[in-house]
PDB file of N, CA and C in Angstrom:
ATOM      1  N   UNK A   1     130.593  70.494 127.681  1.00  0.00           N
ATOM      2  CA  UNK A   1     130.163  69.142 128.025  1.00  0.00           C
ATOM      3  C   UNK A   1     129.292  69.168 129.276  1.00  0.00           C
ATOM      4  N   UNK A   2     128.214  68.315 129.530  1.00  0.00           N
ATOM      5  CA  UNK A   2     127.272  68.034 130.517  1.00  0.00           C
ATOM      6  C   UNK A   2     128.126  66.505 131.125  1.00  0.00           C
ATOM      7  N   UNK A   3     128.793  66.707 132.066  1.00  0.00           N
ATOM      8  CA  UNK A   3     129.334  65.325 132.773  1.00  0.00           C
ATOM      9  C   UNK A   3     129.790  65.038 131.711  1.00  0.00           C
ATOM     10  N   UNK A   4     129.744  63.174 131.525  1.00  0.00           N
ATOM     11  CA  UNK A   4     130.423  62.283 130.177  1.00  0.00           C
ATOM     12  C   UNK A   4     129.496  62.874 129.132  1.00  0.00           C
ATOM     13  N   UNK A   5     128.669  63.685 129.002  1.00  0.00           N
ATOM     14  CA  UNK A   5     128.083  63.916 127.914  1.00  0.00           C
ATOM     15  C   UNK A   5     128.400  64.904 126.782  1.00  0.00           C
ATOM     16  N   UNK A   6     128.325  64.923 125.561  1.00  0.00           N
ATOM     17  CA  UNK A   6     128.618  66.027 125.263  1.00  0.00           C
ATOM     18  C   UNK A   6     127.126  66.278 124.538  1.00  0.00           C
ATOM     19  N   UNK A   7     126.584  67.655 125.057  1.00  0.00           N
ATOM     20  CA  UNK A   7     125.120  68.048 123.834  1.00  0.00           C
ATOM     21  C   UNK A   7     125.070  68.130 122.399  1.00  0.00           C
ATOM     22  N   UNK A   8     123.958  68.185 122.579  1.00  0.00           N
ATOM     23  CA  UNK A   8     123.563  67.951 120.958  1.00  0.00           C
ATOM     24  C   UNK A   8     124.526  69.045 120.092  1.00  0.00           C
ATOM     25  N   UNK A   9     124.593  70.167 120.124  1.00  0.00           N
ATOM     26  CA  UNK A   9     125.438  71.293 119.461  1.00  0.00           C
ATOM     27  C   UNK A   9     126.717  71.014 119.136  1.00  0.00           C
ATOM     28  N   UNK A  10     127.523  70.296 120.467  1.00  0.00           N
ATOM     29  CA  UNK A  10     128.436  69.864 120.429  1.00  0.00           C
ATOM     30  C   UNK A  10     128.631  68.432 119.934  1.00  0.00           C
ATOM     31  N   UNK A  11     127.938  67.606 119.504  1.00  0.00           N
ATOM     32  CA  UNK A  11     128.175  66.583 119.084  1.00  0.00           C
ATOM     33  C   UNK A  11     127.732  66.704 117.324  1.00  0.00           C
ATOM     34  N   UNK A  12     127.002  67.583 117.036  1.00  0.00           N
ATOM     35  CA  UNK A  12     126.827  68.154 115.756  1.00  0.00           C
ATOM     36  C   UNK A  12     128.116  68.658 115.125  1.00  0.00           C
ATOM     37  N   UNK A  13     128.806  69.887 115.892  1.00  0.00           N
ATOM     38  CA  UNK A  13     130.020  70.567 115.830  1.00  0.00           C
ATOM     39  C   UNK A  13     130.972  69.678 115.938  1.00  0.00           C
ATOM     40  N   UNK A  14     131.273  68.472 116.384  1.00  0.00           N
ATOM     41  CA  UNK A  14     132.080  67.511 116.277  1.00  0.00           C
ATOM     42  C   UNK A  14     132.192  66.679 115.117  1.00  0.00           C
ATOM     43  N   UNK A  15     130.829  66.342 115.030  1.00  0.00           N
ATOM     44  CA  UNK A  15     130.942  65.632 113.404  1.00  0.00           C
ATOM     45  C   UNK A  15     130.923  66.491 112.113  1.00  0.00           C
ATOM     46  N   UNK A  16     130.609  67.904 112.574  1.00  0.00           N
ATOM     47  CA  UNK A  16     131.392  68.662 110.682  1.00  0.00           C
ATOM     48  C   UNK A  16     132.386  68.544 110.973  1.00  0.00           C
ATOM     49  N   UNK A  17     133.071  69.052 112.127  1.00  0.00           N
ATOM     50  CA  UNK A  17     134.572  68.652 111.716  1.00  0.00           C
ATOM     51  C   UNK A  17     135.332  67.636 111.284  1.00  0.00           C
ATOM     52  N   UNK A  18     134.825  66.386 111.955  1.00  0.00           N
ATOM     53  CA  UNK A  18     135.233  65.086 111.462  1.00  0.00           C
ATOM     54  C   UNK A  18     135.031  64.994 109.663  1.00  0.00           C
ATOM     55  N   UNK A  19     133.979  65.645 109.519  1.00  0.00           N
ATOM     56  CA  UNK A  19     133.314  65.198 108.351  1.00  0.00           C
ATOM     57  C   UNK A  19     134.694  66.074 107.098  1.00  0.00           C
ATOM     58  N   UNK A  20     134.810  67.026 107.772  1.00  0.00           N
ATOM     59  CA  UNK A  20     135.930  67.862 106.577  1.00  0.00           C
ATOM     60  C   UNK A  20     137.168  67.732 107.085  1.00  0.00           C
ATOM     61  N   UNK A  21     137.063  66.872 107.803  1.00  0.00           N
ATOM     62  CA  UNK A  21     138.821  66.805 107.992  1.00  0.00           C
ATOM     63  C   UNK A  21     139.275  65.346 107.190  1.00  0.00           C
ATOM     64  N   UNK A  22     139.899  65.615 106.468  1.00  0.00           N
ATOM     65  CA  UNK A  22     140.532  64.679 105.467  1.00  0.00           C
ATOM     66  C   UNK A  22     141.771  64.433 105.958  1.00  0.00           C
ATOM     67  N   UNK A  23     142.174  64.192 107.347  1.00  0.00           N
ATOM     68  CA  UNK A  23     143.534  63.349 107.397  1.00  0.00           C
ATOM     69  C   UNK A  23     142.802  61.922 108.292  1.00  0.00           C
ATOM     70  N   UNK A  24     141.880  62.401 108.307  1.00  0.00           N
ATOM     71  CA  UNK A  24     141.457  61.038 109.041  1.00  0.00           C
ATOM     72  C   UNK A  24     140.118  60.045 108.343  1.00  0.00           C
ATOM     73  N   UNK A  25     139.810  59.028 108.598  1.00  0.00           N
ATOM     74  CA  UNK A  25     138.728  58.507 108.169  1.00  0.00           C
ATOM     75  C   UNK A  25     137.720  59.189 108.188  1.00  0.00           C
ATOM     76  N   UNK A  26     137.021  59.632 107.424  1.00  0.00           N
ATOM     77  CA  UNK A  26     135.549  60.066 106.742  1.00  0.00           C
ATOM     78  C   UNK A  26     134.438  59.179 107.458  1.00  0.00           C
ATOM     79  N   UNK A  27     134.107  59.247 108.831  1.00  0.00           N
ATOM     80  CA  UNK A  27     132.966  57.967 108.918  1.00  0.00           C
ATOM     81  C   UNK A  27     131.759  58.440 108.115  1.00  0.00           C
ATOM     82  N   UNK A  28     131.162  59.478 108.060  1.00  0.00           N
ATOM     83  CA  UNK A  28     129.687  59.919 107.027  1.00  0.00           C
ATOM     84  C   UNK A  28     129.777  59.116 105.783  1.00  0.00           C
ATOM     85  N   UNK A  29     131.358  59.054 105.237  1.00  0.00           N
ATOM     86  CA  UNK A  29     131.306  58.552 103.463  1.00  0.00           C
ATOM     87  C   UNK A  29     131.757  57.183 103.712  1.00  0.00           C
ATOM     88  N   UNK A  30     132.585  56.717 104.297  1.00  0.00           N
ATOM     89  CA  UNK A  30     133.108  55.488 104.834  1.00  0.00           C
ATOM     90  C   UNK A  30     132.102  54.597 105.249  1.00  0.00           C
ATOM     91  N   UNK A  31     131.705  54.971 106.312  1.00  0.00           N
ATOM     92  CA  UNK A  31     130.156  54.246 106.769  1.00  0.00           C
ATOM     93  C   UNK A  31     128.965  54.160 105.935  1.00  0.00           C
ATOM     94  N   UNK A  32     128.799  55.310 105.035  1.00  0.00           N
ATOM     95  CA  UNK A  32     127.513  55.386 104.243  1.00  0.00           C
ATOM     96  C   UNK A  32     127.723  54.213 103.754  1.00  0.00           C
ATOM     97  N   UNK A  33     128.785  54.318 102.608  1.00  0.00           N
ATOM     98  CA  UNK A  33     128.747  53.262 101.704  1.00  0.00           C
ATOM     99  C   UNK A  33     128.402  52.024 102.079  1.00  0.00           C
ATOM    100  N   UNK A  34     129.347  51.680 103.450  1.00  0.00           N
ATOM    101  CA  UNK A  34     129.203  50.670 104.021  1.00  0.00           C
ATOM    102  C   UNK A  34     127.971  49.930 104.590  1.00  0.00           C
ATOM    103  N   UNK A  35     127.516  51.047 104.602  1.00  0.00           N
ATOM    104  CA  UNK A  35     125.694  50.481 104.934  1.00  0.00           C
ATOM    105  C   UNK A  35     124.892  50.429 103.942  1.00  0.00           C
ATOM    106  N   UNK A  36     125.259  51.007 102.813  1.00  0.00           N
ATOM    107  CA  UNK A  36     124.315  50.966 101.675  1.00  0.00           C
ATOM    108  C   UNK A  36     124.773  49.732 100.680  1.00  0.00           C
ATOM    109  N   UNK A  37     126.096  49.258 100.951  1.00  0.00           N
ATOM    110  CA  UNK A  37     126.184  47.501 100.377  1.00  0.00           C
ATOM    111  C   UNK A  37     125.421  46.333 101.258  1.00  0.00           C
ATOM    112  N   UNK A  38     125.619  46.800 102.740  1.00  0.00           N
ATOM    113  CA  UNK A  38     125.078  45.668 103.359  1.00  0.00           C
ATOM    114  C   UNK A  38     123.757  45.656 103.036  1.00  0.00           C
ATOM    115  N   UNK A  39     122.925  46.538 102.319  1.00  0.00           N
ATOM    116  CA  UNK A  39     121.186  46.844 102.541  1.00  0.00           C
ATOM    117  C   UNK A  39     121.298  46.742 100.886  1.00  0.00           C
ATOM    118  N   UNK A  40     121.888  46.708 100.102  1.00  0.00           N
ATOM    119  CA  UNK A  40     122.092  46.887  98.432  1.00  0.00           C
ATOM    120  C   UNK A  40     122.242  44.957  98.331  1.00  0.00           C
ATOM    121  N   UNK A  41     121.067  43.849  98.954  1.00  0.00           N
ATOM    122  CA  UNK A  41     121.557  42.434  98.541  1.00  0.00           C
ATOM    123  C   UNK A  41     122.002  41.901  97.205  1.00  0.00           C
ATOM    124  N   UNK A  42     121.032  42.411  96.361  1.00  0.00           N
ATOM    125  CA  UNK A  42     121.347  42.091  94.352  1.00  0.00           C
ATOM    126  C   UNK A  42     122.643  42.925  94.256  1.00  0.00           C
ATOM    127  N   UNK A  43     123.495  44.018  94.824  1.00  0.00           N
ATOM    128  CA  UNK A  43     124.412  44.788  94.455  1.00  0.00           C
ATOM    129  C   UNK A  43     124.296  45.277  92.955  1.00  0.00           C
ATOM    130  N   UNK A  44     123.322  45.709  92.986  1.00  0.00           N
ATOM    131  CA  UNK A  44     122.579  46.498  91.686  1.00  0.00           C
ATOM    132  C   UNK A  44     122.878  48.446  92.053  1.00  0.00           C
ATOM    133  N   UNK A  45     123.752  48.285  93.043  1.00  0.00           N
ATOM    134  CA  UNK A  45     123.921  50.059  93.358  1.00  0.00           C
ATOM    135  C   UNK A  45     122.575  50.899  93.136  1.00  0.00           C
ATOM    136  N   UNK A  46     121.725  50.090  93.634  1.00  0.00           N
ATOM    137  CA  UNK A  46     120.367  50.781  94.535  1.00  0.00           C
ATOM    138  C   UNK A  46     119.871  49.900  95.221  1.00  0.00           C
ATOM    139  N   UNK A  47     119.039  50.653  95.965  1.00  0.00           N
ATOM    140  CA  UNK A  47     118.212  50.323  97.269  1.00  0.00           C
ATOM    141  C   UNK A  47     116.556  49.791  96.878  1.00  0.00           C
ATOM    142  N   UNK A  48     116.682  48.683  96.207  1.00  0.00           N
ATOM    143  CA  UNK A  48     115.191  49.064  95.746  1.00  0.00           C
ATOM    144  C   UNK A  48     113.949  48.759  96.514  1.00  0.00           C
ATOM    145  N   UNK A  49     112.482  48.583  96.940  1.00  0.00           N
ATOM    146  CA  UNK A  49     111.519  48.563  97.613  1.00  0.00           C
ATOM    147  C   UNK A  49     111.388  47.396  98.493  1.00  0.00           C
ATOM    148  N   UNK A  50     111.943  46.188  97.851  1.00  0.00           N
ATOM    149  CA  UNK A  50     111.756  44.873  98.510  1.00  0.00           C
ATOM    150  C   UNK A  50     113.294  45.092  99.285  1.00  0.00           C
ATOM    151  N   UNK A  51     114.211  45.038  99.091  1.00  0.00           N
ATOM    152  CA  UNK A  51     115.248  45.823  99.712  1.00  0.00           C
ATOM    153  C   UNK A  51     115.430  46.314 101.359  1.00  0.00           C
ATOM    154  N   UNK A  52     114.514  47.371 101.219  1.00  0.00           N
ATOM    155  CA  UNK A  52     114.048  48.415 101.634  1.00  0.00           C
ATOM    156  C   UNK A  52     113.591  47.772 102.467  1.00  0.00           C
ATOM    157  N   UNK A  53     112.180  47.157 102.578  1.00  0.00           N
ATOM    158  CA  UNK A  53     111.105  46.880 103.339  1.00  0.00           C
ATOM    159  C   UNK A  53     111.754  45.679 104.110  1.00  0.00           C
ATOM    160  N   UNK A  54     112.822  44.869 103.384  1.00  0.00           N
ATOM    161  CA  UNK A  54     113.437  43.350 104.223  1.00  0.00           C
ATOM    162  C   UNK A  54     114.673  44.033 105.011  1.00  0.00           C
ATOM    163  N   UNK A  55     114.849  44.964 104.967  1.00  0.00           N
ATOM    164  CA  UNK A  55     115.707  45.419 106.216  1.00  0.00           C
ATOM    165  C   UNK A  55     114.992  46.579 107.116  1.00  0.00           C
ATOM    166  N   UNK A  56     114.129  46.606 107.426  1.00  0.00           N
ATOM    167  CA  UNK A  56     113.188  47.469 107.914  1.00  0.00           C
ATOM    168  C   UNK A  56     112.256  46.461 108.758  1.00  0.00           C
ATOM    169  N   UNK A  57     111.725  45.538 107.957  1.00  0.00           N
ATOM    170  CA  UNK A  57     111.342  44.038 108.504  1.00  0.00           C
ATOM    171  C   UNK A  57     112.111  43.199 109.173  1.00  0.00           C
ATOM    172  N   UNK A  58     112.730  42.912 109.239  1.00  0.00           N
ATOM    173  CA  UNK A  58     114.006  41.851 109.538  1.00  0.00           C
ATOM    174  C   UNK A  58     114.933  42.568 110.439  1.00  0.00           C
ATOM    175  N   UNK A  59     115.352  43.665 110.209  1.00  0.00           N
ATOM    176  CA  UNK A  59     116.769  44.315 110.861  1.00  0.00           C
ATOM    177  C   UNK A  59     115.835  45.340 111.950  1.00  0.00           C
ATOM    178  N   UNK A  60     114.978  45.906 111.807  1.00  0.00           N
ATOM    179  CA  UNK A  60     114.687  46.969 112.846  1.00  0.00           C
ATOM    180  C   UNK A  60     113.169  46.304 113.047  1.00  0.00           C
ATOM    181  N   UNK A  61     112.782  45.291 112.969  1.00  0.00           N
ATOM    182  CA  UNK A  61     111.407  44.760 113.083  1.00  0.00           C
ATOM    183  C   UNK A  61     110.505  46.016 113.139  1.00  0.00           C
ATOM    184  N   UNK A  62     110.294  46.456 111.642  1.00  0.00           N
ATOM    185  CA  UNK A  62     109.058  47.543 111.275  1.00  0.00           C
ATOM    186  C   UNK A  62     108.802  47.307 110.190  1.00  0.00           C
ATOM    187  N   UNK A  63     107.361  46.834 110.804  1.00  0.00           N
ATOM    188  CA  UNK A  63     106.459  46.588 109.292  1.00  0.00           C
ATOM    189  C   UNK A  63     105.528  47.523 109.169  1.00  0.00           C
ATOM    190  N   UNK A  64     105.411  48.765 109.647  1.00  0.00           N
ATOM    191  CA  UNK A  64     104.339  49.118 109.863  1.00  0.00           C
ATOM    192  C   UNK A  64     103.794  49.977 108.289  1.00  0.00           C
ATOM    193  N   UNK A  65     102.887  50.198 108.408  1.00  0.00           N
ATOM    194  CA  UNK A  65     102.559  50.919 106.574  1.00  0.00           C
ATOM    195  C   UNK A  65     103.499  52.261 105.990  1.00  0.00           C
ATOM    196  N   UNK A  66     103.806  52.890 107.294  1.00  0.00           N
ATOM    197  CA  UNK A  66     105.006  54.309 107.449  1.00  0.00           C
ATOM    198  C   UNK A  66     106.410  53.560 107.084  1.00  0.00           C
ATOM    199  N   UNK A  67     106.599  52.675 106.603  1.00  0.00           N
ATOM    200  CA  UNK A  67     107.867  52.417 106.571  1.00  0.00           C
ATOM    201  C   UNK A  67     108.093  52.935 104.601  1.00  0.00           C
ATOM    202  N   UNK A  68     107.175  52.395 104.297  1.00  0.00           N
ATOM    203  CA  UNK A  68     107.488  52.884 102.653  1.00  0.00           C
ATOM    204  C   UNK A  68     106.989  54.224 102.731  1.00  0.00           C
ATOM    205  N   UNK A  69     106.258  54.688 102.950  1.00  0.00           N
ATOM    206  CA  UNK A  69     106.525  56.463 103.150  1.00  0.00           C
ATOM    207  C   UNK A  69     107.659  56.877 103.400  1.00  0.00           C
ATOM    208  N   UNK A  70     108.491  56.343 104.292  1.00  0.00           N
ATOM    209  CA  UNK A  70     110.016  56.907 104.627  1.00  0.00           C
ATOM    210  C   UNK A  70     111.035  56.329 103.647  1.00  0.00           C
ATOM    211  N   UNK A  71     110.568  54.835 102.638  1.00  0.00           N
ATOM    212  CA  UNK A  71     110.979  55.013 101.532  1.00  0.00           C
ATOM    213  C   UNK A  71     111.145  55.987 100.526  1.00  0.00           C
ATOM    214  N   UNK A  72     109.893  56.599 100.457  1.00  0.00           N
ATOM    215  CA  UNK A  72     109.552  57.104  99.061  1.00  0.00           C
ATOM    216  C   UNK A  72     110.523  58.744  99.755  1.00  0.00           C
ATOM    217  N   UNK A  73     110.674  59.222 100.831  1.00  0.00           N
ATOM    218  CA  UNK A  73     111.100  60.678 101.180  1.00  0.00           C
ATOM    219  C   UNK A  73     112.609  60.134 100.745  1.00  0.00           C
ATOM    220  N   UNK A  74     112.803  59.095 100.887  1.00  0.00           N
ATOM    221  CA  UNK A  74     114.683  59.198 100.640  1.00  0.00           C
ATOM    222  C   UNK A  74     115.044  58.596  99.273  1.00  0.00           C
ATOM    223  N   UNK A  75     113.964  58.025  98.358  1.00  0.00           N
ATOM    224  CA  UNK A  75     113.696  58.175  97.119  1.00  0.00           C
ATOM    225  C   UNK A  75     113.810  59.816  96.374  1.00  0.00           C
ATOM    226  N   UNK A  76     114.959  60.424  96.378  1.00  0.00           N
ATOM    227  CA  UNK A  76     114.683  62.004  96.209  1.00  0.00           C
ATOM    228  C   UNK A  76     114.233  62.300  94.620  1.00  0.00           C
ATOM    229  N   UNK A  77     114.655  61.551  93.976  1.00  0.00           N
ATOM    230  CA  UNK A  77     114.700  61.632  92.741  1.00  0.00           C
ATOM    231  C   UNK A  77     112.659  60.705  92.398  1.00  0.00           C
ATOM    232  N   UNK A  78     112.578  60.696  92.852  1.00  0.00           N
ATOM    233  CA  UNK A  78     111.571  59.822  92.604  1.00  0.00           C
ATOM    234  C   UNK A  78     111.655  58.636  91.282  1.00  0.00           C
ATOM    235  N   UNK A  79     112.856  58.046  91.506  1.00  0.00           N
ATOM    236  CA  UNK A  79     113.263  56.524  90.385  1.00  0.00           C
ATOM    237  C   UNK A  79     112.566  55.965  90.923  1.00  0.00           C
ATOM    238  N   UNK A  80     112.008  55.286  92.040  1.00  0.00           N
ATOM    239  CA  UNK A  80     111.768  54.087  92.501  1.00  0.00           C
ATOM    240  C   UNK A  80     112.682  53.027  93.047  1.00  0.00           C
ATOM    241  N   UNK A  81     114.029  53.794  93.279  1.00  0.00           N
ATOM    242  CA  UNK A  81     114.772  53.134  94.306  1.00  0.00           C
ATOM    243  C   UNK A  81     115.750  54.113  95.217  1.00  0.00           C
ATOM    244  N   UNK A  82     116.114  53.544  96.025  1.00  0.00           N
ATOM    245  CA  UNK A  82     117.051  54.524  96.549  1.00  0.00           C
ATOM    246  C   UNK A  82     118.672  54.461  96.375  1.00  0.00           C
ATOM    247  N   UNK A  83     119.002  55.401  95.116  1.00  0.00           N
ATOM    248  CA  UNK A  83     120.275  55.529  94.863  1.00  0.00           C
ATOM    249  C   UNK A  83     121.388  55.629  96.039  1.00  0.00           C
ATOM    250  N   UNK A  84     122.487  55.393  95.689  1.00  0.00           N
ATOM    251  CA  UNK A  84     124.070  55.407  96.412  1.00  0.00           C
ATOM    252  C   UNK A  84     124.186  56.609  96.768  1.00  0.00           C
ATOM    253  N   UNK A  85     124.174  57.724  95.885  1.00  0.00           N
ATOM    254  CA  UNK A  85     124.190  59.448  95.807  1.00  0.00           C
ATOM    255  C   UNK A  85     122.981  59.943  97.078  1.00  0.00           C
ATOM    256  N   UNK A  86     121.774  58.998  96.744  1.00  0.00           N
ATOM    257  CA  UNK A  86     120.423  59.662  97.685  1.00  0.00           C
ATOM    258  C   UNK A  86     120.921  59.154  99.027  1.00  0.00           C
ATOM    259  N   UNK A  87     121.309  57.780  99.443  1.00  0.00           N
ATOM    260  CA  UNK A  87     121.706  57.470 100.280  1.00  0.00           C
ATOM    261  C   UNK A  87     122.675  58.065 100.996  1.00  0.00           C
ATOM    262  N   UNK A  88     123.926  58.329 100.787  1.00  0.00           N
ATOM    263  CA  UNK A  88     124.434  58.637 101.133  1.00  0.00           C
ATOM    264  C   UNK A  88     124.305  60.157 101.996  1.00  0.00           C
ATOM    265  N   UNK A  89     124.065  61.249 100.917  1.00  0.00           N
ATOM    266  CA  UNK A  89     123.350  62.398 101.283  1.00  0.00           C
ATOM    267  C   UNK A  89     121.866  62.184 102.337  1.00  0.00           C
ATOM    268  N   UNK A  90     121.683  61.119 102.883  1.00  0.00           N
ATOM    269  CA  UNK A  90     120.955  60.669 104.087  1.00  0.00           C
ATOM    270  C   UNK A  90     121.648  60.207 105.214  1.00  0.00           C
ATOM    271  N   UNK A  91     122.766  59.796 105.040  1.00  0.00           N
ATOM    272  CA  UNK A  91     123.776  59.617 105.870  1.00  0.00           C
ATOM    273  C   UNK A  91     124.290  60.709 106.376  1.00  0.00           C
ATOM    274  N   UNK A  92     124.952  61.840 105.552  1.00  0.00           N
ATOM    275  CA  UNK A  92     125.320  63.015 105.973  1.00  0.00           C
ATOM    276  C   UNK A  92     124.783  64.210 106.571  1.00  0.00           C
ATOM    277  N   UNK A  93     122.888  63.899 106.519  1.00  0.00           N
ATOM    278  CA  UNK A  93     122.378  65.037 107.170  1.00  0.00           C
ATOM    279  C   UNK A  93     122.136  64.038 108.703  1.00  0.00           C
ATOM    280  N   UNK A  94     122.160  62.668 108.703  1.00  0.00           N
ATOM    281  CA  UNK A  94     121.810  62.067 109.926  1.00  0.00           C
ATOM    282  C   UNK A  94     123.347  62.996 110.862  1.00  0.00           C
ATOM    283  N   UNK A  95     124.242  63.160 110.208  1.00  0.00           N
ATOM    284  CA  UNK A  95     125.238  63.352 111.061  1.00  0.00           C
ATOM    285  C   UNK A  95     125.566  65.064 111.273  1.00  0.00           C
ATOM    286  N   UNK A  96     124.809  65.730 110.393  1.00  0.00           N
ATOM    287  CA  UNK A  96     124.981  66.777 110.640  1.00  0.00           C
ATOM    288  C   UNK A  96     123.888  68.250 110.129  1.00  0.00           C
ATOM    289  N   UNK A  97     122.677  67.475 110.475  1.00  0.00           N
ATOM    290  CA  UNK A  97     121.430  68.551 110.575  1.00  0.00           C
ATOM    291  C   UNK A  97     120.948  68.338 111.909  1.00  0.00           C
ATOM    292  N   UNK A  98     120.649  69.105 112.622  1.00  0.00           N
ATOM    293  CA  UNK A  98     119.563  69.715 113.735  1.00  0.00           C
ATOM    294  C   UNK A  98     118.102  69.426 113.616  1.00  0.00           C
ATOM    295  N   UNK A  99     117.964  69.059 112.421  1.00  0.00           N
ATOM    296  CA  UNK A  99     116.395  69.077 111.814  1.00  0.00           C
ATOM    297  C   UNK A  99     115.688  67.563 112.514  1.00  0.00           C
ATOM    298  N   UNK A 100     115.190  67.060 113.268  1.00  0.00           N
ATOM    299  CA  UNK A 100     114.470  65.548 114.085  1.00  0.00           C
ATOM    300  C   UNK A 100     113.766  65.054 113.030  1.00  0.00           C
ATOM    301  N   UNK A 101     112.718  66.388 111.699  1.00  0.00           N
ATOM    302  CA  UNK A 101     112.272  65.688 110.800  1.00  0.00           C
ATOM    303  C   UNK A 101     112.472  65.704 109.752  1.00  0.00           C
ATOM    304  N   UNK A 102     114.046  65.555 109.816  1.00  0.00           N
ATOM    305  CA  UNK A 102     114.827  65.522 108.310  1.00  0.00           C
ATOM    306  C   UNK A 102     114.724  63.977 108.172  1.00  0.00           C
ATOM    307  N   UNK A 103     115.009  63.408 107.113  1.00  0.00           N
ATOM    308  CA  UNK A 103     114.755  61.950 106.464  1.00  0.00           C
ATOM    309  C   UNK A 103     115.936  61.364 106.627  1.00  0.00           C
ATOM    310  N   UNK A 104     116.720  61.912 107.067  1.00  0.00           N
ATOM    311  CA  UNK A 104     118.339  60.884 108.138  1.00  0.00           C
ATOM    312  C   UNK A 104     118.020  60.222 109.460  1.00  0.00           C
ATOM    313  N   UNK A 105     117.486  61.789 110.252  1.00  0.00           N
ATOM    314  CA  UNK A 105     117.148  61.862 111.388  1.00  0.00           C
ATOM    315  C   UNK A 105     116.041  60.763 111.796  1.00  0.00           C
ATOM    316  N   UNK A 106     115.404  60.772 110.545  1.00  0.00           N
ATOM    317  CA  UNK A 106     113.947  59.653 111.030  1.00  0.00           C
ATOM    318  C   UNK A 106     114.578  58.211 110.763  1.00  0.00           C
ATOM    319  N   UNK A 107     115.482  58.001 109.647  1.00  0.00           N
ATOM    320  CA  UNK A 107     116.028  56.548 109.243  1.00  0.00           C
ATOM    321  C   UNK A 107     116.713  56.015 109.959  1.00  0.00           C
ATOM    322  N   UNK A 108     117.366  56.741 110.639  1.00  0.00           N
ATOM    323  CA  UNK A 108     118.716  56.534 111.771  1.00  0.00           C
ATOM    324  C   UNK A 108     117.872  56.224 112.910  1.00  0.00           C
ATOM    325  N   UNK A 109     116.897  57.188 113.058  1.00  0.00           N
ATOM    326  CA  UNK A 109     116.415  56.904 114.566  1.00  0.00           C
ATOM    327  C   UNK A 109     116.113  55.549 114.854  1.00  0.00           C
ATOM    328  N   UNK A 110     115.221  54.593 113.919  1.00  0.00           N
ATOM    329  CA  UNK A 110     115.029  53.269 114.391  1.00  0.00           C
ATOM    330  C   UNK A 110     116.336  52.479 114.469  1.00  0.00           C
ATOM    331  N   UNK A 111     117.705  52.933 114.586  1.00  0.00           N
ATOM    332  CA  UNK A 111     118.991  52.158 114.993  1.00  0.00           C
ATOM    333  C   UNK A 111     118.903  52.213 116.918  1.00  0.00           C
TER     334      UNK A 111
END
């Protein structure tokens, strides 16, 4: 630890563990979901473009033209929406890749 801080390594190394320890709440799968109903308005169990863009607009005030580009990267499957499965697996590298230009890392960042 750096003072109250703990570094990046260590706060990485904190959340795999959280993440595989099954006596306690799961926040990666717990939370995913949980964010992917609040952003899922039709509850059609996807994320689709208008979706997308009204919580990006509205919730993180970004309209900018890069916002559906960062659609279409977490679109993995290329359906044209962003599945529960894609989502989620965006949730789990926000919490536990190193990578700044992984497609968690960039979605999360405007929080």
């Amino acid at each position: 630890m750096d003072g109250d801080r703990l570094t990046k390594d260590q706060f990485v190394t904190a959340n795999r563990l959280a993440v595989i320890d099954t006596s306690r709440l799961n926040v990666t799968e717990g939370g995913g979901h949980a964010i992917f109903d609040i952003i899922d308005a039709d509850g059609d169990n996807e994320i689709g473009k208008d979706e997308f863009a009204r919580l990006m607009r509205d919730v993180w005030k970004d309209d900018s033209p890069g916002t559906m580009d960062l659609f279409f990267r977490l679109d993995t499957d290329g359906g044209g929406a962003i599945s529960r499965h894609e989502f989620i697996r965006v949730v789990r590298e926000h919490f536990l890749s190193n990578d700044p230009e992984a497609p968690g890392s960039i979605f999360f960042g405007h929080i």
